[in-house]
C-alpha atoms as a PDB file:
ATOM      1  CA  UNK A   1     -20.253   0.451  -5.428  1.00  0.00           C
ATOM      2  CA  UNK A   2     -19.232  -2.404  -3.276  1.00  0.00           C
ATOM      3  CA  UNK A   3     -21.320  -5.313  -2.972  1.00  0.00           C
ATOM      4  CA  UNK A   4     -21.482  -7.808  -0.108  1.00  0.00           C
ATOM      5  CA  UNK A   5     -23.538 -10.962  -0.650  1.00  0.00           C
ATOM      6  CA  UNK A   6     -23.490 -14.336   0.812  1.00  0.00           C
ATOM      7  CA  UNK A   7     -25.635 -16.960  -1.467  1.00  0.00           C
ATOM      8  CA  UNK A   8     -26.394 -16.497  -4.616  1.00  0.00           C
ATOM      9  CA  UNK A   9     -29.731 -14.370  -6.237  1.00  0.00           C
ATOM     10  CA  UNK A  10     -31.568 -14.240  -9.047  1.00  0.00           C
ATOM     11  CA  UNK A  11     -31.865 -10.691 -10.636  1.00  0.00           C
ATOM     12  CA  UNK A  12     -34.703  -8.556 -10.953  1.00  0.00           C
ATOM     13  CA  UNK A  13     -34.102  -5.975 -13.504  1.00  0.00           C
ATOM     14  CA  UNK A  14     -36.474  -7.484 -15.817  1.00  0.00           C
ATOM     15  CA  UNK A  15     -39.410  -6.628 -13.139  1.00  0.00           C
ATOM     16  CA  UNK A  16     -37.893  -2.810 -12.300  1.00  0.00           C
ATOM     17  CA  UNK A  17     -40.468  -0.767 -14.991  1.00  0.00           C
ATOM     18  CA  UNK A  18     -43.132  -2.621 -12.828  1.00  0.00           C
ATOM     19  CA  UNK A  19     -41.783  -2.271  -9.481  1.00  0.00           C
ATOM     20  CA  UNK A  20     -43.181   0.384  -6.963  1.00  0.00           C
ATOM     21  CA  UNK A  21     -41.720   1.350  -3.651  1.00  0.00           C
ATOM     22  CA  UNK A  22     -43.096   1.985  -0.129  1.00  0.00           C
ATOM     23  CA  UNK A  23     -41.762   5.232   2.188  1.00  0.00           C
ATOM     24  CA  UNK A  24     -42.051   3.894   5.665  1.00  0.00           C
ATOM     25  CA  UNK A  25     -41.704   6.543   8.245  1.00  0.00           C
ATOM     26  CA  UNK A  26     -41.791   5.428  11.892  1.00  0.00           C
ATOM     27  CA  UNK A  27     -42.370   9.015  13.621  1.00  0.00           C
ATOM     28  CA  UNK A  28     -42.995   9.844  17.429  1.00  0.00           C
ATOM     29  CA  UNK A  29     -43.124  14.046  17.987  1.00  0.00           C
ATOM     30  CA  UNK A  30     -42.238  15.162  14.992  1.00  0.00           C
ATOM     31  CA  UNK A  31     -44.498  17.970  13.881  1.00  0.00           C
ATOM     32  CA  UNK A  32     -42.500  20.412  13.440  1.00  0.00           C
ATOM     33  CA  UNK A  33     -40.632  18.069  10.231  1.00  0.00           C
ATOM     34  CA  UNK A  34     -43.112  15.292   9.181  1.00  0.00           C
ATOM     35  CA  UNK A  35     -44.980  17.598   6.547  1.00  0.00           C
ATOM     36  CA  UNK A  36     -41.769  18.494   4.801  1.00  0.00           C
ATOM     37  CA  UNK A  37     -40.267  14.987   5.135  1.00  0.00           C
ATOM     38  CA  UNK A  38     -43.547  13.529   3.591  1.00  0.00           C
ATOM     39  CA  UNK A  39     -43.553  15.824   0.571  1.00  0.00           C
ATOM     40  CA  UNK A  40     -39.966  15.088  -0.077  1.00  0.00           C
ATOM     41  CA  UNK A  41     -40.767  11.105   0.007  1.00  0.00           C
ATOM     42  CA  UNK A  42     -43.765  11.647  -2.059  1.00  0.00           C
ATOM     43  CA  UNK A  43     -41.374  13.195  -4.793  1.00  0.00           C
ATOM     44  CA  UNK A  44     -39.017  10.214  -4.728  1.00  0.00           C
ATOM     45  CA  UNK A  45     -39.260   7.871  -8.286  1.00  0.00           C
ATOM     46  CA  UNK A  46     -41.050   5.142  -7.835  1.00  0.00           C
ATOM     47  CA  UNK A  47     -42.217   5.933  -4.865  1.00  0.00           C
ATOM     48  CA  UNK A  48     -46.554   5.573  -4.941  1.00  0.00           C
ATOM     49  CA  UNK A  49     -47.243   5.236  -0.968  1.00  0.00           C
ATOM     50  CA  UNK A  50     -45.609   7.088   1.532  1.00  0.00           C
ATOM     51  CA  UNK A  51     -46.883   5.460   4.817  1.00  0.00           C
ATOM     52  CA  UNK A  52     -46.257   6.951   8.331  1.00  0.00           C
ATOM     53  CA  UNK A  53     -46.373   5.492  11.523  1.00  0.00           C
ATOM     54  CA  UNK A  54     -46.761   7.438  14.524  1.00  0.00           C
ATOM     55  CA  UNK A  55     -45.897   5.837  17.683  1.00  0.00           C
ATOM     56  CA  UNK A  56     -47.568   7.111  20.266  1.00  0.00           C
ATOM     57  CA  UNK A  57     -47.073  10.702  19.511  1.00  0.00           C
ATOM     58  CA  UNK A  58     -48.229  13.721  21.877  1.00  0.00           C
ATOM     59  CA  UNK A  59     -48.473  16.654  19.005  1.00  0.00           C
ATOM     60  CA  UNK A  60     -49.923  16.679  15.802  1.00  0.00           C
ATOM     61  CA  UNK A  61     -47.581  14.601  13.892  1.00  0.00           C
ATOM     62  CA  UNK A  62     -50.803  12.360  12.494  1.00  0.00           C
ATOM     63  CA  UNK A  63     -52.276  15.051  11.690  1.00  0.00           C
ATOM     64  CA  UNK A  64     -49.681  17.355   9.793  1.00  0.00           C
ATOM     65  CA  UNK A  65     -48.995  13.831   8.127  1.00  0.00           C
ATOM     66  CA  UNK A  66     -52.170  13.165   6.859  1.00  0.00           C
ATOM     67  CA  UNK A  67     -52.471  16.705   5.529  1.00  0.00           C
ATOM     68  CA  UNK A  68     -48.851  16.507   3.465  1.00  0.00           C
ATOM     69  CA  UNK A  69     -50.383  13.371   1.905  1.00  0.00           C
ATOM     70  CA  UNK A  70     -49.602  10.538   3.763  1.00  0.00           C
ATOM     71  CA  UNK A  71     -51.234   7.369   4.863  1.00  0.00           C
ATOM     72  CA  UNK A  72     -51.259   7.362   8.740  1.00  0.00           C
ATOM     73  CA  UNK A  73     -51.207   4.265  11.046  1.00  0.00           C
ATOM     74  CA  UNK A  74     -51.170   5.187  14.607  1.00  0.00           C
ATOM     75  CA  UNK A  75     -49.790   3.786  17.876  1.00  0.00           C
ATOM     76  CA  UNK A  76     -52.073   4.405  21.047  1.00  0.00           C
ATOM     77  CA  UNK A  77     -48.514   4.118  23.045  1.00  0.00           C
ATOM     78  CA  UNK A  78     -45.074   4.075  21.806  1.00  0.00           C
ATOM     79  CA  UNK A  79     -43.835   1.147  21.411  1.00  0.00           C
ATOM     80  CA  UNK A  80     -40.360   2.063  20.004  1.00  0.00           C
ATOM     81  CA  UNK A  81     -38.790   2.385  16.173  1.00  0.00           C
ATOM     82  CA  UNK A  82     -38.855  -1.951  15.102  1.00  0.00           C
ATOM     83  CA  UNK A  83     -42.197  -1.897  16.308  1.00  0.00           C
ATOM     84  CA  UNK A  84     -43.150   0.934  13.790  1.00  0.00           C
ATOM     85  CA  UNK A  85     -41.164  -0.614  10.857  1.00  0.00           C
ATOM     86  CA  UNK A  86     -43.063  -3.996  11.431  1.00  0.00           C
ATOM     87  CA  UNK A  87     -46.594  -2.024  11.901  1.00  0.00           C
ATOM     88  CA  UNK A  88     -45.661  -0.005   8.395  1.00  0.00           C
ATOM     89  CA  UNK A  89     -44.314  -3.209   6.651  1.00  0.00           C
ATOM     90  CA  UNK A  90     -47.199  -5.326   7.552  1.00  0.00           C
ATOM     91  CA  UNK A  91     -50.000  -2.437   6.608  1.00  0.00           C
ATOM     92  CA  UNK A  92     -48.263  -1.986   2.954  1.00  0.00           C
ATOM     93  CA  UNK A  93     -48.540  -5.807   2.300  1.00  0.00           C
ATOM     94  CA  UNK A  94     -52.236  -5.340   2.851  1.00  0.00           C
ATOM     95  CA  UNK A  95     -52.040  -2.646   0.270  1.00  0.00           C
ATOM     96  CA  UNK A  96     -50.113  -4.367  -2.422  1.00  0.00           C
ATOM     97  CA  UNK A  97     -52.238  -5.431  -5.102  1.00  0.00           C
ATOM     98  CA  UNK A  98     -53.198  -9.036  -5.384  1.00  0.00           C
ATOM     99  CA  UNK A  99     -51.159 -10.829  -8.584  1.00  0.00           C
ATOM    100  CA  UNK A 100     -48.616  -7.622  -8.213  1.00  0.00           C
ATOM    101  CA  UNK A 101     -44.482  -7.111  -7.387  1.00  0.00           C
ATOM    102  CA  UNK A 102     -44.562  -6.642  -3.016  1.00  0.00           C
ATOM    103  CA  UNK A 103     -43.430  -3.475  -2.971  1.00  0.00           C
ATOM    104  CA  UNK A 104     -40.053  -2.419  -1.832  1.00  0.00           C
ATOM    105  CA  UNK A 105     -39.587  -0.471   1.375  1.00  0.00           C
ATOM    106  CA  UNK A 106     -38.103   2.280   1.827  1.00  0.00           C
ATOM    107  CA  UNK A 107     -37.261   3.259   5.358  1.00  0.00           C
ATOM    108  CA  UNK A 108     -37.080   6.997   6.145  1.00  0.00           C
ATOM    109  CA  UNK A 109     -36.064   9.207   9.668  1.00  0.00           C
ATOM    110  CA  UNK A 110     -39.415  11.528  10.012  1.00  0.00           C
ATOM    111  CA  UNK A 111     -36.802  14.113  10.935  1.00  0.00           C
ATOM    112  CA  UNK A 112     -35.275  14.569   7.009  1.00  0.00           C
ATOM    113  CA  UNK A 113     -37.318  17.131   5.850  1.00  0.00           C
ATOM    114  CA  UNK A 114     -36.909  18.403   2.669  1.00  0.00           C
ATOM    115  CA  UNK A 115     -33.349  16.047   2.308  1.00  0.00           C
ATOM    116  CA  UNK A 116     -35.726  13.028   2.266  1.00  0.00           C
ATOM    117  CA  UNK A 117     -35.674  13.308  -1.885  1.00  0.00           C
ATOM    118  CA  UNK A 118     -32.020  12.170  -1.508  1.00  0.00           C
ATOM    119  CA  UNK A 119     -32.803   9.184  -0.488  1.00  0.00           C
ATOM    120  CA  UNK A 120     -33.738   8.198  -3.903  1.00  0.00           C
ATOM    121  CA  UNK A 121     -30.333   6.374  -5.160  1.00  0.00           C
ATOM    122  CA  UNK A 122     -31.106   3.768  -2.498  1.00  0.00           C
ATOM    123  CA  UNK A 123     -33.554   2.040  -4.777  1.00  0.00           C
ATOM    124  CA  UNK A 124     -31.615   1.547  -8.313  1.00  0.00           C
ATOM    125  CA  UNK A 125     -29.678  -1.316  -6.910  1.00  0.00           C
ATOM    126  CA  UNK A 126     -32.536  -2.861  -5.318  1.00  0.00           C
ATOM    127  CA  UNK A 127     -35.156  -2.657  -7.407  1.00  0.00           C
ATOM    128  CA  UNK A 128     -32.406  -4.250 -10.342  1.00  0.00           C
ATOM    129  CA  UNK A 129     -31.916  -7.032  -7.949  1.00  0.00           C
ATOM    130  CA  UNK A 130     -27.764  -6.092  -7.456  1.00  0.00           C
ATOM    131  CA  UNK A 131     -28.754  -5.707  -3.690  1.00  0.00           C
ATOM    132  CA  UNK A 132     -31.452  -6.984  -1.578  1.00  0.00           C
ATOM    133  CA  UNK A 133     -30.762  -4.147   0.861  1.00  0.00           C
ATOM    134  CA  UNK A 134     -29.431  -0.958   0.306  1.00  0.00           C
ATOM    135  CA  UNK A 135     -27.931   1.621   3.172  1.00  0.00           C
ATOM    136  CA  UNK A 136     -27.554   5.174   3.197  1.00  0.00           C
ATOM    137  CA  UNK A 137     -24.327   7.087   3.539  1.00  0.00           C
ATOM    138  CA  UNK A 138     -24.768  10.298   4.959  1.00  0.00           C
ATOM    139  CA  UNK A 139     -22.095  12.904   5.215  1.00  0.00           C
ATOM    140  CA  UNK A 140     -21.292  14.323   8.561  1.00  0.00           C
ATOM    141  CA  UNK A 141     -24.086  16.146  10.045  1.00  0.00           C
ATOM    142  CA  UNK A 142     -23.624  19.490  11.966  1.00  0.00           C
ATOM    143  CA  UNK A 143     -23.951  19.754  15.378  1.00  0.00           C
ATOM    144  CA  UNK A 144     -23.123  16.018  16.228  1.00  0.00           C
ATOM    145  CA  UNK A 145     -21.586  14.768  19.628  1.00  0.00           C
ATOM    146  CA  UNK A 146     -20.581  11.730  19.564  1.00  0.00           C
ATOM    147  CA  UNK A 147     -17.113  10.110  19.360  1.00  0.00           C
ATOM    148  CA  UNK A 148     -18.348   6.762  17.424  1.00  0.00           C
ATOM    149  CA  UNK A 149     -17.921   4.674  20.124  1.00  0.00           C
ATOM    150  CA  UNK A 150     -21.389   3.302  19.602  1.00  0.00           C
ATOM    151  CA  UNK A 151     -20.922   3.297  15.340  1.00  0.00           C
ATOM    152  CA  UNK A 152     -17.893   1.467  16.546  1.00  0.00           C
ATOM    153  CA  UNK A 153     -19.388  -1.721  18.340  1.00  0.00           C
ATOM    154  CA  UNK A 154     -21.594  -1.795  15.777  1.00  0.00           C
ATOM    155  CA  UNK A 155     -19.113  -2.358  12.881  1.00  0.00           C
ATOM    156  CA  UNK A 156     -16.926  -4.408  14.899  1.00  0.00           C
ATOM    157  CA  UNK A 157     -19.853  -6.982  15.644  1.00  0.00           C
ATOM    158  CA  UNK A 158     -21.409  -7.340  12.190  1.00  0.00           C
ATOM    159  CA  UNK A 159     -17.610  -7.947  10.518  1.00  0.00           C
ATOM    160  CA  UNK A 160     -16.994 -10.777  13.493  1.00  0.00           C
ATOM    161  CA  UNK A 161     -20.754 -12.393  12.252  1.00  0.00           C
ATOM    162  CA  UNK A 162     -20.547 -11.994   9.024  1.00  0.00           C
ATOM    163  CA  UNK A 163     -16.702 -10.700   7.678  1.00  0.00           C
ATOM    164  CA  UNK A 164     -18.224  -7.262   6.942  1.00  0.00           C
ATOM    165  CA  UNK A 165     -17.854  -3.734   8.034  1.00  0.00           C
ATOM    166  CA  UNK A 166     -20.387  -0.877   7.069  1.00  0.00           C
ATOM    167  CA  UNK A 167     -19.097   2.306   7.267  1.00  0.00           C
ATOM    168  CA  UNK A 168     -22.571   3.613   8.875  1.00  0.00           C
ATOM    169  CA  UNK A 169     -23.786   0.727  10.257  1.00  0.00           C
ATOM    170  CA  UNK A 170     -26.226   2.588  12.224  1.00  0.00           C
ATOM    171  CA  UNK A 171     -28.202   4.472   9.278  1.00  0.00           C
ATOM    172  CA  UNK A 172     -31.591   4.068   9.459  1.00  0.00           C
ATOM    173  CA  UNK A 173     -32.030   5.234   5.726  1.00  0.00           C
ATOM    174  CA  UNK A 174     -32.862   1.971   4.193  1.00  0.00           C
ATOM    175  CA  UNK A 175     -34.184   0.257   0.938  1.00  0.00           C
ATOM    176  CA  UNK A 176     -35.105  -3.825   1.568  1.00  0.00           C
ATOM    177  CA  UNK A 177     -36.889  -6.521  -0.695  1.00  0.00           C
ATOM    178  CA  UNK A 178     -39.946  -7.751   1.206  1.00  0.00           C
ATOM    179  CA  UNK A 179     -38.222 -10.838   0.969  1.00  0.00           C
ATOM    180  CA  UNK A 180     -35.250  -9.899   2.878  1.00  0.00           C
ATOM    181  CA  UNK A 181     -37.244  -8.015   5.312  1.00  0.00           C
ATOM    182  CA  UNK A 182     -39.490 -10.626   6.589  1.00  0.00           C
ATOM    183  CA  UNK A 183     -36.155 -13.070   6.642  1.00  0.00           C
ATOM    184  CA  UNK A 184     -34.897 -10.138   9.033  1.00  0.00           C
ATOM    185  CA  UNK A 185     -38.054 -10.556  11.315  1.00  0.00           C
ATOM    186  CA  UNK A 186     -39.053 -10.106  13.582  1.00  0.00           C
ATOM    187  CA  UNK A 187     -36.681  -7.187  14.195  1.00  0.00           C
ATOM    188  CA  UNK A 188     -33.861  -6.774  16.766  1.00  0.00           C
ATOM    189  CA  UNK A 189     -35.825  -4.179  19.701  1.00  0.00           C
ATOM    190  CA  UNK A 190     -34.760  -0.950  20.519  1.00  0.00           C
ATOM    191  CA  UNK A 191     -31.966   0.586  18.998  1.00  0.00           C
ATOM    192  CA  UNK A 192     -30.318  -2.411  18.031  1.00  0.00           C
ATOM    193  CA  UNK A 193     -32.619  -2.638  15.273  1.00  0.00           C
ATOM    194  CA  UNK A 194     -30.397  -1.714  12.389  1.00  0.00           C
ATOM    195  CA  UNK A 195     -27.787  -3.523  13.263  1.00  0.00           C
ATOM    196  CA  UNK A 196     -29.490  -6.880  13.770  1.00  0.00           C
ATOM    197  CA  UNK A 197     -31.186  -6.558  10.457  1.00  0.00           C
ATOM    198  CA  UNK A 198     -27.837  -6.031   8.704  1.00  0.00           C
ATOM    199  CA  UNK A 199     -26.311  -9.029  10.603  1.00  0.00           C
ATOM    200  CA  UNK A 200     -29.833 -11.348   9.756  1.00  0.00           C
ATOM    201  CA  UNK A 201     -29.830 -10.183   5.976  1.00  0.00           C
ATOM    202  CA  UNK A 202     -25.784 -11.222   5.255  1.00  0.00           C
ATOM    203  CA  UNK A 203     -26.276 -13.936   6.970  1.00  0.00           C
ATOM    204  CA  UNK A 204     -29.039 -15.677   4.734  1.00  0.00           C
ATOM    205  CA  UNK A 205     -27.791 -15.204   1.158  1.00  0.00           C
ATOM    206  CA  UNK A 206     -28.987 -11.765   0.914  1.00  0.00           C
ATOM    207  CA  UNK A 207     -26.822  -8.955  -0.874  1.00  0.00           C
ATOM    208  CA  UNK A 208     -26.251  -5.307   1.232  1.00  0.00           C
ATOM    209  CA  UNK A 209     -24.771  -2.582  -0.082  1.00  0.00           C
ATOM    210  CA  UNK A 210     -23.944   1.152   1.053  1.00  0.00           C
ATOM    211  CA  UNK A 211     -25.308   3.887  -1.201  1.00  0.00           C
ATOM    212  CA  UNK A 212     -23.789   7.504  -0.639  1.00  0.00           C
ATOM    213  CA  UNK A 213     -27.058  10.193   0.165  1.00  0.00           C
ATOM    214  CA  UNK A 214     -26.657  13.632   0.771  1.00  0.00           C
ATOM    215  CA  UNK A 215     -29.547  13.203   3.727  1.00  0.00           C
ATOM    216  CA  UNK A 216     -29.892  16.057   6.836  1.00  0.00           C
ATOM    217  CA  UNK A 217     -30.693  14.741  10.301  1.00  0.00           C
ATOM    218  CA  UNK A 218     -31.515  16.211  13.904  1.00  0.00           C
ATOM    219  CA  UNK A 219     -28.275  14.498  15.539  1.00  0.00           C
ATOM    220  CA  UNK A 220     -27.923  14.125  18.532  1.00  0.00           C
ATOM    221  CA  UNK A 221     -25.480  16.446  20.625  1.00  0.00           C
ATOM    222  CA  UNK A 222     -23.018  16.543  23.468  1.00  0.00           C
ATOM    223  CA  UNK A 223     -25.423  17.080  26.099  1.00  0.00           C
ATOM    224  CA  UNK A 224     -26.737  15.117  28.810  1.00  0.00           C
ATOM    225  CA  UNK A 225     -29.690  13.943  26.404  1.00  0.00           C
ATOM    226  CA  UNK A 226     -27.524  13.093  23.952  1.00  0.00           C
ATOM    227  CA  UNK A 227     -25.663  10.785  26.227  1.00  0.00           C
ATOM    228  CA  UNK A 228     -27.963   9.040  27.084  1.00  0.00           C
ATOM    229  CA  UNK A 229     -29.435   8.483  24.110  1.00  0.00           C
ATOM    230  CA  UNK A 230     -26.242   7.192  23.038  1.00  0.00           C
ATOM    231  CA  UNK A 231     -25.958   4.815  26.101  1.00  0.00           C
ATOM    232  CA  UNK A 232     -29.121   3.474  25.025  1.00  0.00           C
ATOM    233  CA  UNK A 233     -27.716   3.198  21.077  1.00  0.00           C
ATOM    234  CA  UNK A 234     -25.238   0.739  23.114  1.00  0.00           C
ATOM    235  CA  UNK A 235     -27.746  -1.392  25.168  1.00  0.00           C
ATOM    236  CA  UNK A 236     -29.972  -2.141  22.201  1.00  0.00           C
ATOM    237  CA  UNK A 237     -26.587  -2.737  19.738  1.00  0.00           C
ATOM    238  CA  UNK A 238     -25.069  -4.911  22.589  1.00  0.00           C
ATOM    239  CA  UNK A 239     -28.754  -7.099  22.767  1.00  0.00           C
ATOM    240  CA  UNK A 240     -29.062  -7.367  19.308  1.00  0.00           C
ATOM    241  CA  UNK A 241     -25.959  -8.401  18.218  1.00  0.00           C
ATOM    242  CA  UNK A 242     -26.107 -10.367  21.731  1.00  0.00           C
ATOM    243  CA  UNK A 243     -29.344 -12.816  20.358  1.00  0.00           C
ATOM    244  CA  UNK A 244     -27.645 -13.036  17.008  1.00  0.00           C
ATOM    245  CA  UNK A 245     -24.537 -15.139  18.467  1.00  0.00           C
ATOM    246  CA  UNK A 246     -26.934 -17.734  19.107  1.00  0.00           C
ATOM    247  CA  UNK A 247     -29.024 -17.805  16.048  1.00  0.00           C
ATOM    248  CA  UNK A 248     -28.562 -20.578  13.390  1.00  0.00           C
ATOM    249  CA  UNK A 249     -28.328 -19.609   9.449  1.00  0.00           C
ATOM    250  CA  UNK A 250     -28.698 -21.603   6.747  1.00  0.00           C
ATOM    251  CA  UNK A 251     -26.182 -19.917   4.558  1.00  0.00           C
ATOM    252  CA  UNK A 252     -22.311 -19.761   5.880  1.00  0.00           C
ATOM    253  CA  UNK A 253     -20.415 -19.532   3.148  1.00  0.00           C
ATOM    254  CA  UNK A 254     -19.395 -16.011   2.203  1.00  0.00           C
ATOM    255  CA  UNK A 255     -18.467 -14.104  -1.082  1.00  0.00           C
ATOM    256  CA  UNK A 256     -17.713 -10.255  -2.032  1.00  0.00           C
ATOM    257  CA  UNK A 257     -18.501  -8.581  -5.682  1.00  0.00           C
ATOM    258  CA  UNK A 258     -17.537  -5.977  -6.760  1.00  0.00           C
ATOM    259  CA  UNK A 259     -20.223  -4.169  -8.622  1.00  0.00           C
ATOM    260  CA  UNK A 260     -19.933  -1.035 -11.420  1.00  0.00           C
END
């Protein structure tokens, strides 16, 4: 496991036993999934509150939620994916228990299903401090249609900002410190979110690592909608990592561990 960290952090492995973690699940039409994806996050260790946020749905994704044991936020309009992340983020800190450990947060697709349990080796190296955020690997999903041109603007920007390149840097699968999340806020817009994140994070002390997950998607394909959902990967990658040329860091100085 490969560890990138700029800064360093203290570790928190003596707090893990007490730690609990979030499920986030930003979700906009997604009926037909959220039930199973719920009961899958539900079963992940040390997972006690699996929160989803629907944004602005038109079926009965609250609903079907609700019923699979969620907590449910709701949107009255969507107002995209960072939007729901912040909305789930700031409803769990009103949930953490005064004098307790902020939870972590774990950031799920609503479109995993059943594959959601996978996502559970994101939170060892988190929740023992060895990362502040943690990434999901996924392996190649079926049925995908693009050619990685987005993926690759994506890698190519955060190594320029920060000297590293993710191999996914466009997973959305992700476990972060509340810490790290709210020095990642507020979040890059659109679809640039994940990438902005990754490039705020490195680039104030915090640690990131990749975590292999055998995790099962809807991708998107070759067609017309899947172009243009990939043009629109592009714009929001392009503004986000746009913004961050300009930002100011307090931490520069960069370092790479290699971790067991």
């Amino acid at each position: 496991m490969r560890v990138v960290r700029k800064g360093v952090r203290p570790s928190r492995s003596e707090n893990a036993r007490r730690q609990r973690v979030a499920a986030i699940i930003p979700a906009k039409d997604e009926a037909e999934r959220i039930a199973a994806t719920v009961r899958a996050a539900r079963a992940i260790p040390y997972v006690d509150l699996v929160l989803v946020v629907d944004d602005g749905s038109h079926d009965d994704t609250a609903d079907r939620a609700r019923s699979a044991g969620a907590v449910v936020v709701r949107h009255s309009v969507n107002r995209g994916k960072a939007s729901g992340m912040e909305t789930g983020a700031a409803v769990v800190a009103m949930r953490d228990k005064e004098g307790s450990l902020p939870r972590l947060l774990l950031f799920l697709d609503a479109d995993l299903g059943p594959t959601a349990v996978n996502a559970a080796p994101l939170i060892p190296p988190v929740i023992t401090g060895t990362a502040d955020l943690s990434i999901a690997i996924l392996p190649r999903q079926e049925g995908a249609g693009g050619r990685g041109i987005v993926t690759g603007f994506s890698r190519r920007s955060i190594k320029k900002q920060t000297g590293w390149a993710p191999t996914q840097p466009l997973s959305g699968q992700r476990c972060i410190t509340r810490e790290a999340f709210e020095a990642a806020s507020p979040l890059a817009s659109g679809w640039g979110v994940e990438t902005g994140m990754t490039i705020d994070v490195l680039n104030q002390g915090f640690a990131v690592v990749e975590v292999p997950c055998d995790l099962r998607h809807r991708p998107s394909g070759n067609d017309l909608a899947g172009q243009i959902h990939r043009f629109r990967q592009l714009q929001g990658v392009f503004g986000a990592v746009t913004k961050r040329k300009f930002r100011r860091y307090e931490v520069t100085a960069s370092r790479v561990e290699e971790a067991e």
